[in-house]
Each structure stands twice: as C-alpha cells, then as structure tokens.
Protein backbone atom coordinates (compact mmCIF):
# COMPACT_ATOMS: atom_id res chain seq x y z
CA UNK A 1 -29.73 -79.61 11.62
CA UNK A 2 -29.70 -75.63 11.19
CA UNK A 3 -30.97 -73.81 8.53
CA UNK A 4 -29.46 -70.41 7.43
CA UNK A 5 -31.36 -68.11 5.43
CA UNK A 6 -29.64 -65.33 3.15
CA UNK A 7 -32.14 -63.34 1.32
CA UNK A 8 -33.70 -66.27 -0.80
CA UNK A 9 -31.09 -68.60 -0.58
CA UNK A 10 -31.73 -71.79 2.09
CA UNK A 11 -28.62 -73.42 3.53
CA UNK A 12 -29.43 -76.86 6.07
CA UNK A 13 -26.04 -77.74 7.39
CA UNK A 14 -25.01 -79.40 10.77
CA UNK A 15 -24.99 -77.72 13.92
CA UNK A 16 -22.29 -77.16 16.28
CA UNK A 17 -18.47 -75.84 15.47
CA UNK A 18 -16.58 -78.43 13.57
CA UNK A 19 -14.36 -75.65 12.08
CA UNK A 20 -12.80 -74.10 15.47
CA UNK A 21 -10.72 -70.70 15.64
CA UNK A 22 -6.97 -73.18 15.40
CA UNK A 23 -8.60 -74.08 12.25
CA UNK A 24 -8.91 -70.45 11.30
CA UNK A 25 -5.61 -69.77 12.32
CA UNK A 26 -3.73 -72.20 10.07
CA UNK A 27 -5.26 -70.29 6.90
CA UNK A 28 -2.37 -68.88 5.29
CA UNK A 29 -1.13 -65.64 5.66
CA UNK A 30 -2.04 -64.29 1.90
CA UNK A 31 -5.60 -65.58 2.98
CA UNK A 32 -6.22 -63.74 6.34
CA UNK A 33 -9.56 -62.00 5.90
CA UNK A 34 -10.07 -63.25 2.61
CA UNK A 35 -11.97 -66.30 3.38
CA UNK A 36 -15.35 -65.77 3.69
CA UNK A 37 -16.95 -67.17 6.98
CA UNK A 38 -20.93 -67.56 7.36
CA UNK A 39 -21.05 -67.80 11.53
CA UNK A 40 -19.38 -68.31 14.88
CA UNK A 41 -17.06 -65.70 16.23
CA UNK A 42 -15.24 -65.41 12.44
CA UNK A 43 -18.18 -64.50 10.69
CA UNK A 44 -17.35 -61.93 7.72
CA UNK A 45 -19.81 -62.59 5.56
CA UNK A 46 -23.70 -61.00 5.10
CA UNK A 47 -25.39 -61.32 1.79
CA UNK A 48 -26.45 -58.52 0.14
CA UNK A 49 -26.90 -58.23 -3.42
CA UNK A 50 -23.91 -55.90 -4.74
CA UNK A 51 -23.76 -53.57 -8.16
CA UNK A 52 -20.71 -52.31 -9.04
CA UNK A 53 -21.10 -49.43 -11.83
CA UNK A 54 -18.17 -48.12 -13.61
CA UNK A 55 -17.68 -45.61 -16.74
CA UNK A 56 -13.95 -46.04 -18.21
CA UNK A 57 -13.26 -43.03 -20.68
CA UNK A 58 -17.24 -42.94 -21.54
CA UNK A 59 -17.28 -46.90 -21.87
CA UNK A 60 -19.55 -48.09 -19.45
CA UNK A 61 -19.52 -51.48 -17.24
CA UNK A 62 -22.46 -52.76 -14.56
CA UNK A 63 -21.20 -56.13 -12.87
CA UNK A 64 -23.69 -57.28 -9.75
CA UNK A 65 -23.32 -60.04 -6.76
CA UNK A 66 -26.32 -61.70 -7.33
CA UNK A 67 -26.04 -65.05 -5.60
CA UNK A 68 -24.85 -66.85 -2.51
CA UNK A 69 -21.13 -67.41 -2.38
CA UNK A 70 -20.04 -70.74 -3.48
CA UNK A 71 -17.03 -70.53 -1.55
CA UNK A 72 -18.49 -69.81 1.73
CA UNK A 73 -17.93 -71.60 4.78
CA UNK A 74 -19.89 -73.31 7.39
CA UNK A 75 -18.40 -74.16 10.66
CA UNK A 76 -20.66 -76.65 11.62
CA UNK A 77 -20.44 -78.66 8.52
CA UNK A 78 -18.42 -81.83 8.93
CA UNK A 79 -14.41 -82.87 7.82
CA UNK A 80 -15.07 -86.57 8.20
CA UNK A 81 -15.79 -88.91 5.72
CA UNK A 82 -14.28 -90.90 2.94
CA UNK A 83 -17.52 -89.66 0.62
CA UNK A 84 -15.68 -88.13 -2.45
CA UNK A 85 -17.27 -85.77 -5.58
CA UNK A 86 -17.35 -88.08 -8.46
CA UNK A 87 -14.79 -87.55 -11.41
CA UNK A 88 -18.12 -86.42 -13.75
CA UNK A 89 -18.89 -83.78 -10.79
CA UNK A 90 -16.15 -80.97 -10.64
CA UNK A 91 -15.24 -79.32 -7.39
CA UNK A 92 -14.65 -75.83 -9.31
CA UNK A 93 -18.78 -75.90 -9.87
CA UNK A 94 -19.75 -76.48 -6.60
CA UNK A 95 -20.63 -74.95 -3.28
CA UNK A 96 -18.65 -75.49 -0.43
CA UNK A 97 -21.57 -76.56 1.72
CA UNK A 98 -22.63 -79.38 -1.09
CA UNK A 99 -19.25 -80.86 -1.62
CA UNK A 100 -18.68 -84.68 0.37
CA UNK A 101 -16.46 -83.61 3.87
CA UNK A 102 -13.65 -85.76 2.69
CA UNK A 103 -13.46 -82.75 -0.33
CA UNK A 104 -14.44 -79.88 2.67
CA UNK A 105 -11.38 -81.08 4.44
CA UNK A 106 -9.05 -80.97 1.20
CA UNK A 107 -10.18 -77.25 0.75
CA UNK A 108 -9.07 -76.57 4.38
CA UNK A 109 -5.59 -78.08 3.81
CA UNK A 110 -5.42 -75.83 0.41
CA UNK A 111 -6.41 -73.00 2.12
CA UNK A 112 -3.11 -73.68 4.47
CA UNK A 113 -0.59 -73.49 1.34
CA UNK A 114 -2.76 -72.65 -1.36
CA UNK A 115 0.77 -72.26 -3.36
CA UNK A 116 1.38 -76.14 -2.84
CA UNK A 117 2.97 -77.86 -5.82
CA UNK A 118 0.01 -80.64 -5.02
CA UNK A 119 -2.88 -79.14 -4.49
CA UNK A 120 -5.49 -79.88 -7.24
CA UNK A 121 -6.49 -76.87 -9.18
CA UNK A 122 -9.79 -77.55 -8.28
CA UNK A 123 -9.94 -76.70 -4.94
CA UNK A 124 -8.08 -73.55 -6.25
CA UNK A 125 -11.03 -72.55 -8.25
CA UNK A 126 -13.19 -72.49 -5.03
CA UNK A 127 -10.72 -70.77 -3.38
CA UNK A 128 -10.63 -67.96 -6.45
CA UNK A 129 -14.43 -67.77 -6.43
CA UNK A 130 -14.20 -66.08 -3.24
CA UNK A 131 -11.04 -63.60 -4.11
CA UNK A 132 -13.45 -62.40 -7.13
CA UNK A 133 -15.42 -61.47 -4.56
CA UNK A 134 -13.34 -59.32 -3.14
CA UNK A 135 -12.16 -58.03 -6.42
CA UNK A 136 -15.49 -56.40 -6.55
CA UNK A 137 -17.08 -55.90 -3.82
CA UNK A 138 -14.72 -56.25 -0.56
CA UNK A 139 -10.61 -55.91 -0.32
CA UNK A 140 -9.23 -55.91 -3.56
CA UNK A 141 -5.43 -55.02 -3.49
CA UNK A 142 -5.15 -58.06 -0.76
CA UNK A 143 -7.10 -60.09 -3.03
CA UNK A 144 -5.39 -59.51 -6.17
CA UNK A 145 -2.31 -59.84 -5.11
CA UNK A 146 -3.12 -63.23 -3.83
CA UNK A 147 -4.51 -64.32 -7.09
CA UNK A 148 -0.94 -62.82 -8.62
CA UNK A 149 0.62 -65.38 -6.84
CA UNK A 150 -1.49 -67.85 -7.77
CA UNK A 151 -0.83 -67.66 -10.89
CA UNK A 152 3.16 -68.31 -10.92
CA UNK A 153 1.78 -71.90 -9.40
CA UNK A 154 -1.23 -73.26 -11.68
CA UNK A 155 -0.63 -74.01 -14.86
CA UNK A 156 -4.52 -74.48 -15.85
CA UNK A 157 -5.20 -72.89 -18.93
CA UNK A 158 -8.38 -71.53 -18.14
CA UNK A 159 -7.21 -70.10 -14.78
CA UNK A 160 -4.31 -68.51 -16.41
CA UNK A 161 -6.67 -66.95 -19.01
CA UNK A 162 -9.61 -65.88 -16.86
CA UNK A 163 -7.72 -64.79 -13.97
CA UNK A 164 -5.48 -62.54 -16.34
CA UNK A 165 -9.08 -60.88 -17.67
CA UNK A 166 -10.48 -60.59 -14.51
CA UNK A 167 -7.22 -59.01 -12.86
CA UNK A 168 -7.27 -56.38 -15.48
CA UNK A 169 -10.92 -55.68 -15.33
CA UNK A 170 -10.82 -54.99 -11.44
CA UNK A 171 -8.31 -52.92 -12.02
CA UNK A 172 -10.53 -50.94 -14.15
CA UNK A 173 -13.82 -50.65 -12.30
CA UNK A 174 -12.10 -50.03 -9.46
CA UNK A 175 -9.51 -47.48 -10.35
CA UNK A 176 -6.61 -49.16 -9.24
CA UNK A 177 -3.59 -48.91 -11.55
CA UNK A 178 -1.64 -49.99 -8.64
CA UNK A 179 -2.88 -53.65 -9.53
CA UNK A 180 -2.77 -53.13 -13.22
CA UNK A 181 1.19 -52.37 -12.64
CA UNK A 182 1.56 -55.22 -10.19
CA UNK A 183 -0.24 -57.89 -12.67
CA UNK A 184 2.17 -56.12 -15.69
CA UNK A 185 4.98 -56.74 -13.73
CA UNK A 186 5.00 -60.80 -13.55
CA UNK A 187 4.43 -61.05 -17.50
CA UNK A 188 7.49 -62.28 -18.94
CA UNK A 189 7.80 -60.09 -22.66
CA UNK A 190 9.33 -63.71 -24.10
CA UNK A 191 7.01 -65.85 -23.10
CA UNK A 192 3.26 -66.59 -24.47
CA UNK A 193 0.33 -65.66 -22.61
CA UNK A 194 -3.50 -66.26 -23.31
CA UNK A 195 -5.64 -63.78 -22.18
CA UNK A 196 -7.91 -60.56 -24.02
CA UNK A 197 -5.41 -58.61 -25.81
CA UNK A 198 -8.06 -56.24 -26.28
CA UNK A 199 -8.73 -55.80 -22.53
CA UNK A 200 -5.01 -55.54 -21.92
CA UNK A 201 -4.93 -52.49 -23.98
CA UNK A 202 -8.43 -51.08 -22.69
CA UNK A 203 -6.69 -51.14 -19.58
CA UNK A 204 -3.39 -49.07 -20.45
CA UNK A 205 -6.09 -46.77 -22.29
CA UNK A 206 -8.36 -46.08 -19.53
CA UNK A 207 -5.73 -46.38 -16.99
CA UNK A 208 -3.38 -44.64 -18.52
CA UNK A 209 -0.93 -47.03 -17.95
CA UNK A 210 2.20 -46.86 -20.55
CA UNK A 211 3.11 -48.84 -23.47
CA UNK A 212 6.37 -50.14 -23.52
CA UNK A 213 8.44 -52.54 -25.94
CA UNK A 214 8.43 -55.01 -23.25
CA UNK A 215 4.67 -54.86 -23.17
CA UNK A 216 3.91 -54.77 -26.87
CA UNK A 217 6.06 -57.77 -27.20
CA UNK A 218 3.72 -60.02 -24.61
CA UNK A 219 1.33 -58.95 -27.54
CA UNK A 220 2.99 -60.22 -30.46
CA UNK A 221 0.53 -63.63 -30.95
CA UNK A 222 -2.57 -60.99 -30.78
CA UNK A 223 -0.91 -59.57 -34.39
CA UNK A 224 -2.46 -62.24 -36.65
CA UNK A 225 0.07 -62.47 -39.12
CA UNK A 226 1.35 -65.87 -39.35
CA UNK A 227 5.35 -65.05 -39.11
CA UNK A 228 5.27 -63.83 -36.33
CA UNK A 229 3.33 -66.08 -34.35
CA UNK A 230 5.64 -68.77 -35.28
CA UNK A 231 8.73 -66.88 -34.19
CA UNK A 232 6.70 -65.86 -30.65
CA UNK A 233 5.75 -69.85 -30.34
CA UNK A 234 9.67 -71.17 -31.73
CA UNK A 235 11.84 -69.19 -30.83
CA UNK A 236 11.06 -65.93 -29.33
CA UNK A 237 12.65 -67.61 -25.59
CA UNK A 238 15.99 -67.87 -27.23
CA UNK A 239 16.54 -64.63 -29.40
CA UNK A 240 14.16 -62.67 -26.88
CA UNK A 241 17.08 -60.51 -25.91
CA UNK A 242 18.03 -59.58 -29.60
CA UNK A 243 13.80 -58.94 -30.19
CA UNK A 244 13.21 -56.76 -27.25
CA UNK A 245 16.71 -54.74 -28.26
CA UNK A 246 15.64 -54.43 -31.43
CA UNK A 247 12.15 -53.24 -30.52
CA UNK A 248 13.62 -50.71 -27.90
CA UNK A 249 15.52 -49.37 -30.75
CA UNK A 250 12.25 -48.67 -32.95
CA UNK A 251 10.44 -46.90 -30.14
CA UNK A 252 13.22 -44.77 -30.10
CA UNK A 253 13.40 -43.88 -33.61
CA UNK A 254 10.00 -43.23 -33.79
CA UNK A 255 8.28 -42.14 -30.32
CA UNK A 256 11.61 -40.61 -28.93
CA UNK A 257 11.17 -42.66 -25.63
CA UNK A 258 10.46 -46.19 -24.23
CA UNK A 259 6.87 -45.58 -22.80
CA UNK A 260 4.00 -43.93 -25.11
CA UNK A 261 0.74 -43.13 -23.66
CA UNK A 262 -2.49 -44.86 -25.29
CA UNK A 263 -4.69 -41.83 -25.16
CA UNK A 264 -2.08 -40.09 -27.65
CA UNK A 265 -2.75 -42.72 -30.39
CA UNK A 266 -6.53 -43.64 -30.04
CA UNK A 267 -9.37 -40.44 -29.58
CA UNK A 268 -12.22 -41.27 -27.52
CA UNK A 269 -14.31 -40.79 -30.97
CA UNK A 270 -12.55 -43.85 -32.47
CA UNK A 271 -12.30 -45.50 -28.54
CA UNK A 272 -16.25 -45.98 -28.40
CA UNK A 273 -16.84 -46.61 -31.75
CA UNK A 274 -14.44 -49.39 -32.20
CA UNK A 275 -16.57 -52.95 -32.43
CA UNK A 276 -16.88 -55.20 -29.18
CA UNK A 277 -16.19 -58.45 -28.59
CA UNK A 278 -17.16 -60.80 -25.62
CA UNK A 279 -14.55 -61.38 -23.34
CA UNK A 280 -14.69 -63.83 -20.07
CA UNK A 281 -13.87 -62.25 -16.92
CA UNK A 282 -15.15 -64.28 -14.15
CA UNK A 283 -15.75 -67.96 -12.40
CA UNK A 284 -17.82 -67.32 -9.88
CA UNK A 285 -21.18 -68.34 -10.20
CA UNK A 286 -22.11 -65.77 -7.75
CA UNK A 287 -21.16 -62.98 -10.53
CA UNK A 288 -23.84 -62.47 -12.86
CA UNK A 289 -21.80 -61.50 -15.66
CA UNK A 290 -19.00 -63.70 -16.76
CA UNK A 291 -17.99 -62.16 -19.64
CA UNK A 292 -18.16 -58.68 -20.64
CA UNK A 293 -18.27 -56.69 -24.00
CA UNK A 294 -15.19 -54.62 -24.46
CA UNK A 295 -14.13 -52.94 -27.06
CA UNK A 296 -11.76 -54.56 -29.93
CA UNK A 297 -9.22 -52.41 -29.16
CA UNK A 298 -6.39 -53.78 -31.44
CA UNK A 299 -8.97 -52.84 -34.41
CA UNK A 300 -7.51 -48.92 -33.77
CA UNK A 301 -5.67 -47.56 -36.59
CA UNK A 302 -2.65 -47.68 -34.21
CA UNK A 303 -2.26 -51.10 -34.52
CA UNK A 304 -1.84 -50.68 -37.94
CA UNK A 305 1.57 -48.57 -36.91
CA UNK A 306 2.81 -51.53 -34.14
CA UNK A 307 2.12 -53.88 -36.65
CA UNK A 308 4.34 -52.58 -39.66
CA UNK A 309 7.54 -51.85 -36.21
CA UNK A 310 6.91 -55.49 -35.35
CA UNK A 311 7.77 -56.59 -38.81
CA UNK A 312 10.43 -54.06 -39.25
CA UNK A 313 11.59 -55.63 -35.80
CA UNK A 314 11.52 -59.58 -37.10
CA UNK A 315 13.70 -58.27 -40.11
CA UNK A 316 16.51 -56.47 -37.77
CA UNK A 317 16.22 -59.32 -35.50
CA UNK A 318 16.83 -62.31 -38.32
CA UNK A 319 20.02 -60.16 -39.38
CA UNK A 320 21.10 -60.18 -36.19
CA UNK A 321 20.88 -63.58 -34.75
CA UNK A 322 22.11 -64.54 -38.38
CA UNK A 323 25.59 -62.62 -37.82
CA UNK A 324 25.94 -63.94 -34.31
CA UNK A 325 25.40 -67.71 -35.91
CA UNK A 326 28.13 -66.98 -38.47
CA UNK A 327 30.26 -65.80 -35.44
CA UNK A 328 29.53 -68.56 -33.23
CA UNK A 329 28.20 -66.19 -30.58
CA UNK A 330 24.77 -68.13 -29.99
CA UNK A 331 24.98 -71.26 -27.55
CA UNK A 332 24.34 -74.55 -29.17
CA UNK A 333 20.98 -74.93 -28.77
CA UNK A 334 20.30 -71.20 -29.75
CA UNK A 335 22.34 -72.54 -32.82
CA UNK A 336 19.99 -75.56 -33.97
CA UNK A 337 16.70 -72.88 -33.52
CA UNK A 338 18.47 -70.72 -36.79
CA UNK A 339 19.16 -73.63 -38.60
CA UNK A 340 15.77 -75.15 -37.95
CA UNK A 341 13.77 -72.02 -38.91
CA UNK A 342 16.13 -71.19 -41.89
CA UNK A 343 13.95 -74.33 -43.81
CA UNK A 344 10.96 -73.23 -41.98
C-alpha cells in the first residue's frame, strides 16, 4: 500500500501500475491531456491551491481550487472486482480513488467514447469534474469544447443547466469570447433551454458579444409573461420559422440591423447596480464556489423594450400562421397546433 500526500490531502491506494500507457492510449481523442493523472510516466497533475480573480466591466469574481481533484487517477489502483457503489451512493459525488474497481473500470471505458449513447451520466459527471478544472485553471478552449459536445449527448437536466452556466462563466473570467461564440452556436433559437438567463446576457455584456433575434428568442421563457411561455413550450418548434422572421423584421425596424451591442442599452451605472441573484456554476467539489452572485441582468430597463418587440412579435406571428392555416400552407400536424391553441 502507498500513500500519496498532496498538501493536506492523504491518498492510500495500491502499488504497482494497473493503469499501463495502452490504457492511456485508448482515452479518446477529445480527452488527450485532459485527464488528470497523479503518477507513473503520465503524470499531469500537482496540487496546488489555485485563485482565479477576474473584474468583468467593474463586476468582480474570485473562484479558487481548493481541494484534491475528485476525478484524479491512480495507476496503481485496481479494475477488478464485481464490488459496485450502492444505488443510495452516487458516482457523480465521489472520488475516483474511493469508488469499488468494478465502477474505476466503467470510468475507463467512458473515458474511451465518452459520447456513447450508454454510458451512464454518472460517470460523465466525474469525467466533467475534471474539464472544470481545466476551465479554470489549465486548458480551457480544449476543455470546453469537449464539454460542448457533451452536451448534444446527455440529456440530464442538471448537466444541461450547470454546464451551460459554467461554459459561459469561463468564458468570462477567462476572456475568451471564442468559447462564448462556440457555446452560442449549438443553441437551437426554437428550442427550450434551462440555464441563467441573467448570466447569458452578463456574458454578451461583458464580452461584448452581439444580440441577435436568434439569441433573444432562446430567451423567450426568461420573459415571465405567461403567453409567451406557452407558445415557447407548444408550439414555438413548429411556427419557429414564422417567429424568428417576424422577430428579424422588428430588429430591423427598430435597431436598423440584426446584431445590437449590450453596452449600447445598459450603462455601467445601471450594470453594477442592478440586484444579484445566485446562480450555480460548478460540480466539482474541488471548486469552492459553486454558485456565484451575478447580476439580474434582465431587471435592465432594456428588457422592458425586448419585452413589448416580443409581444409585438407573438401578434405578427398569430396573423401569420393564421393566413397560412386558411391557405392550407402549414403541414398537418402544424395544422392541429393552430387549432389546438385557438381554444387555448
């Protein structure tokens, strides 16, 4: 039995090199250097506690490292066994060096095709523990991208959510609108997504990363007026085409182009004195702080403008997909949607 030491943190694990360098090698491509490795001739990984500072338009963040990584991997520590985590004990929670090898040898066939239509999300959340890590403190763009693709695979709701907050933040503290353009980019304006709506827009702000129609639409169930929700829920997949035309014809009208800047519509003044509200950016255990205070940035007076376009939008849009159901130019199932929400 060995025993690693990393600051104050005591690991006992198994001598001798269970995980070997073909191991290594059958990590997946997306993976390569991303997997953090505590000895043999692999080893990336040296604790040291890690603060990451950042000040976005006078708005200021502090996120630290604080703990040994959960995700981090032992090569002497066994694959055999038939030992499994009980149902009450989730994987997500652990360390890798605690988990039964039965579940250790799982995580090494996830970390093969972590994109496989079978592998439990569990074993996913370890793996993600470690990206985060590299989100702050290591390679980011390799990392996020990686999580990016995750996330056209699980379906988990709180992966979907917290993934989406954390993408955005790192994109923030560390300057990169190159990933806040990449994570924009697989968001689908028709379909719902949960995640901050108020760190979505922090980001464009301090970013200055545009507004578009496509964008504000991925918005529409942050609104909180009941119509509209229900349209974005019902319907919003089949008539998203008449919405989004619609809505490109209001920016038009009344920015003169498809992309406004942020920083145009909200002054710093009203930017830091805007309330906060806690927002959860993180899974790792190693993080300190899971959730941050950002500002509630649909609270700006701004809002108040998308708001009244949105509604003007919902009108134009019922008219239209009203005069294509008279002219039997929706499909059939587009035409059961406007019957159903004209008694609705």
């Amino acid at each position: 039995m060995a025993i690693h030491l990393f600051k104050h943190e005591e690991v006992q694990y198994e001598e001798g090199s269970v995980i070997t360098q073909r191991e290594i090698d059958r990590i997946h491509p997306d993976l390569t250097n991303l997997v953090w490795i505590a000895d043999g001739p692999s080893q990336n990984y040296d604790f040291q506690p890690y603060i990451i500072c950042a000040d976005i338009n006078g708005y200021e963040f502090e996120l630290g490292i604080t703990k040994l990584e959960q995700s981090l991997i032992f090569t002497g520590l066994s694959l055999e066994g038939e030992e499994r985590l009980l149902p009450t004990e989730r994987i997500k929670d652990s360390f890798y060096v605690n988990i039964p090898p039965a579940d250790r040898r799982i995580f090494w066939e996830a970390l093969e095709n972590p994109y496989g239509l079978l592998v439990r999300h569990e074993y996913i959340f370890m793996l993600l523990h470690g990206l985060e890590r590299h989100l702050i403190a290591g390679d980011c763009l390799p990392a996020a991208r990686c999580i990016i693709e995750l996330r056209k695979f699980i379906g988990d709701r709180e992966f979907r959510n917290t993934t989406a907050n954390g993408l955005m933040m790192t994109a923030m503290i560390r300057n990169r609108p190159d990933i806040a353009e990449e994570f924009l980019a697989t968001l689908h304006p028709y379909y719902y997504f949960d995640f901050s709506g108020d760190l979505y827009v922090m980001m464009m702000y301090g970013l200055d990363v545009p507004m578009t129609p496509e964008r504000l639409m991925i918005l529409y169930k942050n609104f909180g007026f009941k119509k509209f929700q229900s349209v974005h829920i019902r319907n919003l997949r089949q008539f998203g085409d008449i919405y989004l035309l619609e809505l490109q014809k209001a920016f038009d009208e009344k920015y003169g182009s498809q992309e406004i800047r942020m920083k145009d519509f909200i002054t710093k003044e009203e930017y830091l004195n805007l309330p906060r509200t806690s927002v959860p950016v993180f899974t790792s255990a190693a993080i300190s702080d899971h959730k941050i205070e950002v500002p509630c940035m649909m609270d700006a007076g701004v809002f108040r403008d998308f708001t009244k376009l949105i509604e003007e939008t919902d009108d134009r849009a019922q008219k239209t997909r009203i005069e294509m159901y008279k002219k039997f130019e929706l499909t059939e199932e587009a035409r059961k949607v406007v019957k159903y929400l004209d008694y609705h």
